[in-house]
Protein backbone atom coordinates (compact mmCIF):
# COMPACT_ATOMS: atom_id res chain seq x y z
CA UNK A 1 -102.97 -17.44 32.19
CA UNK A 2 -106.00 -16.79 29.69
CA UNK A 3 -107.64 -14.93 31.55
CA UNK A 4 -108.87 -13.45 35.35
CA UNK A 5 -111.50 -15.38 37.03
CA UNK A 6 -114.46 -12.43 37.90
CA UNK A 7 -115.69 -14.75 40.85
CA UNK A 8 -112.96 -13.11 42.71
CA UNK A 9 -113.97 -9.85 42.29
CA UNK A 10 -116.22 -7.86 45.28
CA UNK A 11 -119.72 -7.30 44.29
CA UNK A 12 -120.89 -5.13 41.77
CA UNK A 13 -117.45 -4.86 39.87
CA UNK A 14 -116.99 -6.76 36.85
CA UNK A 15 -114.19 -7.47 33.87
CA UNK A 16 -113.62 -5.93 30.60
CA UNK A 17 -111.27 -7.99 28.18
CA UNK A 18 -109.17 -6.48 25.42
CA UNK A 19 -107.05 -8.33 23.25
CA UNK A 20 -104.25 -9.08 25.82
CA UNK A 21 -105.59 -7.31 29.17
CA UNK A 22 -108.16 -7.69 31.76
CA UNK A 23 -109.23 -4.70 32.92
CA UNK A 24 -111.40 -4.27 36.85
CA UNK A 25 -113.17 -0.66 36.69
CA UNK A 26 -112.63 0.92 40.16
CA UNK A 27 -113.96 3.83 39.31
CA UNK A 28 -111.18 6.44 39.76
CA UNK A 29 -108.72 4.06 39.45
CA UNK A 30 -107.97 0.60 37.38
CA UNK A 31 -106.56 -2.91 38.39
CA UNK A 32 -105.21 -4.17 34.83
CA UNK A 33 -104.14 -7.54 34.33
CA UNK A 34 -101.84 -8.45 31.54
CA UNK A 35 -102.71 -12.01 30.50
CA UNK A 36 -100.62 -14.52 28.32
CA UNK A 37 -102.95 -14.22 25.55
CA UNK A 38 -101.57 -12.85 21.95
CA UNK A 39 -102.67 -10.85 19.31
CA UNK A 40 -101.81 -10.35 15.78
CA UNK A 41 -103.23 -8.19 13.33
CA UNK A 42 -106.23 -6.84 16.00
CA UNK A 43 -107.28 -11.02 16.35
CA UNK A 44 -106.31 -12.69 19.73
CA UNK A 45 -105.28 -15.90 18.23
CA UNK A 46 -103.60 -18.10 21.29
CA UNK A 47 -101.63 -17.92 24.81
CA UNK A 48 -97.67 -17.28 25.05
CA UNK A 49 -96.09 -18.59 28.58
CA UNK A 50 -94.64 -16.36 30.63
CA UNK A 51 -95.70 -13.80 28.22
CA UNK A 52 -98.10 -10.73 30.05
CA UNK A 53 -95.07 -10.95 32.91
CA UNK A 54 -92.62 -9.93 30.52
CA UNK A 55 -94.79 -7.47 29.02
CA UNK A 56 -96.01 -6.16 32.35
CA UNK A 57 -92.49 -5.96 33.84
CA UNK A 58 -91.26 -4.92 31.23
CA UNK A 59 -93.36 -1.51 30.90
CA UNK A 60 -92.30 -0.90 34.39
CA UNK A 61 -88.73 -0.52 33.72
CA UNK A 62 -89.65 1.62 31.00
CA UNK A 63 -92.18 3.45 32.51
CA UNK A 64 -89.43 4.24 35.35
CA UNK A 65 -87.19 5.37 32.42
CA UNK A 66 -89.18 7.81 30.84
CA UNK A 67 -90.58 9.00 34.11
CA UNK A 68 -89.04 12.40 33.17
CA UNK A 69 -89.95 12.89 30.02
CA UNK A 70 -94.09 12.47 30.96
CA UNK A 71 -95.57 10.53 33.94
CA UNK A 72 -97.80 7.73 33.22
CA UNK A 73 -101.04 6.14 34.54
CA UNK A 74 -99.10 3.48 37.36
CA UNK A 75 -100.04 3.58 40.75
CA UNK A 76 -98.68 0.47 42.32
CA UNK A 77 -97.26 -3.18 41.03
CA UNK A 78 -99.83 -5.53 42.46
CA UNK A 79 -98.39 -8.51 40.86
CA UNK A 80 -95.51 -9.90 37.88
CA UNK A 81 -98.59 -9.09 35.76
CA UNK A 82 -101.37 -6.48 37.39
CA UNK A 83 -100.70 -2.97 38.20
CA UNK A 84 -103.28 -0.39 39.94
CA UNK A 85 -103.35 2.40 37.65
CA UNK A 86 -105.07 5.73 37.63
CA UNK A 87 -108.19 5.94 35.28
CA UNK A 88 -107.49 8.57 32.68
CA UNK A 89 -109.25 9.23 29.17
CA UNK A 90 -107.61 7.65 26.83
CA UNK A 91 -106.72 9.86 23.26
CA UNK A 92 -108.93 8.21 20.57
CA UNK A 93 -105.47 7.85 18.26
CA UNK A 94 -102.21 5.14 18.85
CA UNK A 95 -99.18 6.79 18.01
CA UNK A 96 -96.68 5.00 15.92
CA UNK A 97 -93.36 6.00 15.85
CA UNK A 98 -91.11 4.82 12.83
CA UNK A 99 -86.85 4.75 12.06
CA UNK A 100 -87.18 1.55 9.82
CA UNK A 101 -89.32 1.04 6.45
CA UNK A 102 -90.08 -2.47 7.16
CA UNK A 103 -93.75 -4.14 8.85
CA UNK A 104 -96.68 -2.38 7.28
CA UNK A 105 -95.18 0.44 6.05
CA UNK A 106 -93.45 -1.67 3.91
CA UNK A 107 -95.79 -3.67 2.82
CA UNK A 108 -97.74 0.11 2.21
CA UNK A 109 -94.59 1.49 -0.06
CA UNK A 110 -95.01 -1.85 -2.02
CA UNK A 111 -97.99 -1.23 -2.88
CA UNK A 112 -97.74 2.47 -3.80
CA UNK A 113 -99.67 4.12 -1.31
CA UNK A 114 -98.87 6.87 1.70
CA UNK A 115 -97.55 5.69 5.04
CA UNK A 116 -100.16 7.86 7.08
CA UNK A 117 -100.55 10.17 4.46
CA UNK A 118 -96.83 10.65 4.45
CA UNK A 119 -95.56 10.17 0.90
CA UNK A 120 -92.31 8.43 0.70
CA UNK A 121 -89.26 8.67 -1.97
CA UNK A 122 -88.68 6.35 -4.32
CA UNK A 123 -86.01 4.12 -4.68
CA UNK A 124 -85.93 3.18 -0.74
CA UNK A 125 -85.30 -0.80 0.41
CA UNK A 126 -86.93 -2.68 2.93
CA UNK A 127 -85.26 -1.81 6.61
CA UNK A 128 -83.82 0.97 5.08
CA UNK A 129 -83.08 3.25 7.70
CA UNK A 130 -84.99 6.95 7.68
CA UNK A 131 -83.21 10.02 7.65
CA UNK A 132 -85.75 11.06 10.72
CA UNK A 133 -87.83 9.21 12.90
CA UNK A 134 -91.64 9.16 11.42
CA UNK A 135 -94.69 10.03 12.87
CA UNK A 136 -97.48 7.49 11.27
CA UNK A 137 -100.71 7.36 14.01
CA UNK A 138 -103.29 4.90 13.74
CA UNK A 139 -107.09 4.54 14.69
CA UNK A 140 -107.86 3.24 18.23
CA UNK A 141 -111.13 1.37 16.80
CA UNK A 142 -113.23 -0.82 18.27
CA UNK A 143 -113.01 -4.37 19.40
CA UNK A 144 -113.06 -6.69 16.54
CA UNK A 145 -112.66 -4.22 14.03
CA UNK A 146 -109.18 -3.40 12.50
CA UNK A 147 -107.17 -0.38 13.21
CA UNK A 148 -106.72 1.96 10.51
CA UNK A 149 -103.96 4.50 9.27
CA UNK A 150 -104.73 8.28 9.52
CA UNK A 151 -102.82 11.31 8.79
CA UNK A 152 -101.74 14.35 10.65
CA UNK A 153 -104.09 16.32 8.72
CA UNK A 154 -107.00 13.95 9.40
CA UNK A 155 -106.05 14.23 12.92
CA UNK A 156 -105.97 18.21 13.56
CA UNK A 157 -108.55 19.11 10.80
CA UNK A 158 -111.59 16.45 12.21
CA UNK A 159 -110.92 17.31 15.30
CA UNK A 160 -109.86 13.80 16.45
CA UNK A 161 -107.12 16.05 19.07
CA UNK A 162 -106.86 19.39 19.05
CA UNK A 163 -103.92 20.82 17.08
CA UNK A 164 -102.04 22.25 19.92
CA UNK A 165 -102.60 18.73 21.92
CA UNK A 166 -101.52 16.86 18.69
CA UNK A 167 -98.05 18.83 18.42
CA UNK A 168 -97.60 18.15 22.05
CA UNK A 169 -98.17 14.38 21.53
CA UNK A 170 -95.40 14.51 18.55
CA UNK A 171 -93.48 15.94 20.72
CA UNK A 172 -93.24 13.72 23.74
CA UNK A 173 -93.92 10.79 21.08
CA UNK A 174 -90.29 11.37 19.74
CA UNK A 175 -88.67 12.20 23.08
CA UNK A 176 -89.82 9.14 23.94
CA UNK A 177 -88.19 7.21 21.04
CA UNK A 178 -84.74 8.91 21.47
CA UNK A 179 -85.06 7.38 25.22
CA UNK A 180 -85.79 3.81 23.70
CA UNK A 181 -83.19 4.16 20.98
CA UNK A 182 -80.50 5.25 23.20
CA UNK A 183 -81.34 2.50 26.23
CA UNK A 184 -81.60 -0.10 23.39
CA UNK A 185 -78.76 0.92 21.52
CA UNK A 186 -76.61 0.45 24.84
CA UNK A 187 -77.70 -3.47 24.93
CA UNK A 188 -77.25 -3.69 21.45
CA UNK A 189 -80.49 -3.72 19.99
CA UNK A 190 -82.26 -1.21 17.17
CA UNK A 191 -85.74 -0.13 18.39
CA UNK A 192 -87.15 -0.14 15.19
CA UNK A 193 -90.37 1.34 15.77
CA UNK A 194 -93.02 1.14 18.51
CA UNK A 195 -96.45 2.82 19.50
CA UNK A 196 -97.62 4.67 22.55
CA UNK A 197 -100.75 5.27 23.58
CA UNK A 198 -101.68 8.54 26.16
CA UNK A 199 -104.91 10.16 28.03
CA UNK A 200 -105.58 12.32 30.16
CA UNK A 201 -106.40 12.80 34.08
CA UNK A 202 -107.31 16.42 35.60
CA UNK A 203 -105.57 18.03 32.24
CA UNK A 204 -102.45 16.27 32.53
CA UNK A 205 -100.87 14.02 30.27
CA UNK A 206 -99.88 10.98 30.84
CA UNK A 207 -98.97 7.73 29.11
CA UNK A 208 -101.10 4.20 29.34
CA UNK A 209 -101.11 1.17 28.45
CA UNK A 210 -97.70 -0.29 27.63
CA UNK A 211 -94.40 1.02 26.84
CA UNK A 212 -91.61 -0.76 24.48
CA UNK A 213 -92.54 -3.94 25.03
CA UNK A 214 -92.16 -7.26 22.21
CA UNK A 215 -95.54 -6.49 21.55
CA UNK A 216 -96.03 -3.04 20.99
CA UNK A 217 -92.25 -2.20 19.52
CA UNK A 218 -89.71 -3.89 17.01
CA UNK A 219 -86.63 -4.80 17.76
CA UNK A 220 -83.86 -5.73 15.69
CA UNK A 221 -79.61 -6.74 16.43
CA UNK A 222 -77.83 -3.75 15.91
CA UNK A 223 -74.38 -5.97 15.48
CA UNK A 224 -75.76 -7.52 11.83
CA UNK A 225 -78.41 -4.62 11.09
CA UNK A 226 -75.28 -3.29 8.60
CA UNK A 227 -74.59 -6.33 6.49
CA UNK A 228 -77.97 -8.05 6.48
CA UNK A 229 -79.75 -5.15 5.03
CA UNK A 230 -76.24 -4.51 2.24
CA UNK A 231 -77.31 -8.35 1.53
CA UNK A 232 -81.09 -7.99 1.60
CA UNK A 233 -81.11 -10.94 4.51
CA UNK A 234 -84.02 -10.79 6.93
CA UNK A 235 -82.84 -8.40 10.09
CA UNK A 236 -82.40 -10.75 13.46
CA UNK A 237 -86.22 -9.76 15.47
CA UNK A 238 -86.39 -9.87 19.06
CA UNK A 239 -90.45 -9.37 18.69
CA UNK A 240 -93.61 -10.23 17.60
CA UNK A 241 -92.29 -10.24 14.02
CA UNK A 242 -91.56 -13.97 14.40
CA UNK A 243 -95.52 -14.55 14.82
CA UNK A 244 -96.25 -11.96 12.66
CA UNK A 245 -94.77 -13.76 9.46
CA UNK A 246 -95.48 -16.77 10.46
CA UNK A 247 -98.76 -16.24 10.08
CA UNK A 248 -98.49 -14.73 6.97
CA UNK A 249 -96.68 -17.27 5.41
CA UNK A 250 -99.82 -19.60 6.08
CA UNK A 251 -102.10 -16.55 4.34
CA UNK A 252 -103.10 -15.38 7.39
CA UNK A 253 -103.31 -11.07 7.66
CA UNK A 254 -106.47 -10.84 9.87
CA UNK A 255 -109.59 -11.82 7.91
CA UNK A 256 -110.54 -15.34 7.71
CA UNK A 257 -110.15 -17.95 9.96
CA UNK A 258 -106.11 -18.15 11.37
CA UNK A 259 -104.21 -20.91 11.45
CA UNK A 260 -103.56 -23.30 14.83
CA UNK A 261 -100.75 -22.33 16.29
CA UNK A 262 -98.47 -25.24 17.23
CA UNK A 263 -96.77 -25.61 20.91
CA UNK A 264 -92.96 -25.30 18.84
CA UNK A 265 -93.89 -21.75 17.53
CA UNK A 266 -95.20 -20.69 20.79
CA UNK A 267 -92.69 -21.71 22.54
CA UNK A 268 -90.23 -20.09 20.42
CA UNK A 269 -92.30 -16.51 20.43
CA UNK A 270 -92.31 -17.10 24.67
CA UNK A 271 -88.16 -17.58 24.04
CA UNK A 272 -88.18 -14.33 21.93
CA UNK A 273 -90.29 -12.40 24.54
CA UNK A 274 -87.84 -13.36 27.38
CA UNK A 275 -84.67 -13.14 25.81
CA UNK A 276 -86.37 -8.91 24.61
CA UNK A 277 -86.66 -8.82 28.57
CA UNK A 278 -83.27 -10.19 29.29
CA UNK A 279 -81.34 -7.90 26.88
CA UNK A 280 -83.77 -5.00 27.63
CA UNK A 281 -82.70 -4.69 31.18
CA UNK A 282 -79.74 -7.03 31.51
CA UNK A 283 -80.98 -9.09 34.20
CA UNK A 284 -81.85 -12.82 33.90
CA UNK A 285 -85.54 -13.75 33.63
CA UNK A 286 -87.29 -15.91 36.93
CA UNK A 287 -90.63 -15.95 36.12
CA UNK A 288 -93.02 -15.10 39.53
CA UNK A 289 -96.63 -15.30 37.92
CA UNK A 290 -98.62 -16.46 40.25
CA UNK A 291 -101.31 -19.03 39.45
CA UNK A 292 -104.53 -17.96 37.81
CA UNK A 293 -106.17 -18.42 41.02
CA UNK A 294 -104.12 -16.88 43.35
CA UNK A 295 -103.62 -14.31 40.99
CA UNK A 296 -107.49 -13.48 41.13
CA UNK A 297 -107.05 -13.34 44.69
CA UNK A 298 -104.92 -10.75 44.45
CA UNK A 299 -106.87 -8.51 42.17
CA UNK A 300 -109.91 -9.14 44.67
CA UNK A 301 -108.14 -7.92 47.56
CA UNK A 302 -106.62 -4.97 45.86
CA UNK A 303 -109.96 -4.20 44.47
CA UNK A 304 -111.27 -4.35 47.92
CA UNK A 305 -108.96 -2.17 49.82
CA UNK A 306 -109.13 0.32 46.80
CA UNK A 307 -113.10 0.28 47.09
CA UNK A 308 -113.06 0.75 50.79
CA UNK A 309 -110.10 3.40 51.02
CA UNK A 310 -111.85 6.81 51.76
């Protein structure tokens, strides 16, 4: 599914588009459809099957594991790919977690610079393992424009968040990780690194969006993590690293115009997303997306009773 049809919607309410969700506006409250299209490097280059069911899915199991650490914005499951979620305002700043130097932190120590202003030792490899998670946040920026690094001190000091809000964030940011790492580690995977994203509603925190999904975490097999990286092999993905490199191999980073993507390679990034979901939870995969239509339907009516509920 590209994309929801508005025709379906009641009167007066409309659709905003990200890269990968549809979002319905219901004023204290969102409908937010998670759509097969996929992005790399901030550019929504083609469609993945079955993919915004495993990603939407997917955050729900996490989103019920973390539960206790900080609630989150989910109301209701409306469908394999919509929830109803409460309307919060979101932090202007993604949080990006770190255990591995690999991705584009990597590609940063390479070139000499700071990982969010966080300078690094020398000597380290690629995948190389840190001593403590890291903290690197990024820009939320706006659509079509490319998210950018920023430091702790950029943070605090320009009053992006308040200092006592940003230690909180680290905080639950980390407690968070430790969650994923541990629940990964027990279906032998590495979560690698991942982002989170959090607003807020009536002063309390909560966290949006998604949650250790393919697309917005790394993960690697923890059974070969050992003697790939003593060998300096490639680590075993089970994300959107597949794409990812891909496209770089075809010059591709996120200016210019990006390669076609050919059926094999999505097909093979659709296998990657389900077998993340299958491992993740350790339950087979039957996909229940409805069609696009029907699927509009549903957002209509849920729209509607939300609208009309006093």
């Amino acid at each position: 599914m590209k994309e929801i049809d508005p025709s379906a919607l009641p009167a007066g309410l409309g659709i905003s588009r990200g890269k990968v969700r549809d979002v319905v506006d219901l004023g204290n409250e969102l409908l937010i459809a998670t759509t097969d299209r996929i992005s790399a490097f901030d550019r929504v280059l083609s469609t993945i099957p079955c993919k915004g069911e495993v990603l939407n899915t997917l955050s729900l199991f996490w989103f019920g594991k973390t539960a206790d650490i900080i609630p989150n914005h989910v109301v209701e499951e409306v469908s394999p790919r919509t929830v109803r979620a409460v309307k919060c305002r979101v932090l202007p700043v993604e949080i990006v977690v770190r255990g591995y130097l690999t991705g584009s932190a990597w590609r940063d120590y390479q070139k000499g610079t700071s990982v969010s202003g966080i300078a690094l030792p020398q000597g380290m490899r690629c995948n190389q393992k840190f001593p403590e998670p890291l903290i690197t946040p990024s820009t939320k920026e706006e659509k079509g424009k490319h998210d950018r690094p920023i430091s702790r001190e950029e943070i605090v000091s320009g009053a992006v968040v308040p200092r006592a809000m940003w230690e909180r964030l680290e905080e639950t940011a980390l407690a968070l990780f430790r969650r994923g790492t541990e629940t990964a580690a027990a279906r032998g995977l590495i979560l690698v690194d991942t982002k989170y994203e959090f607003g807020l509603k009536d002063g309390t925190l909560r966290l949006v969006d998604e949650v250790h999904t393919p697309d917005s975490s790394r993960y690697w097999y923890a059974d070969t993590y050992e003697s790939r990286f003593c060998s300096g092999e490639k680590q075993r993905e089970l994300d959107k690293e597949y794409l990812r490199q891909w496209l770089l191999e075809r010059g591709f980073s996120g200016d210019g115009t990006p390669p076609a993507i050919p059926d094999d390679v999505r097909i093979e990034t659709a296998w990657k997303y389900v077998t993340a979901w299958q491992t993740i939870t350790g339950t087979p995969f039957t996909p229940r997306s409805l069609p696009p239509a029907e699927e509009a339907r549903r957002i209509g009516d849920a729209a509607r009773r939300t609208t009309a509920a006093p």
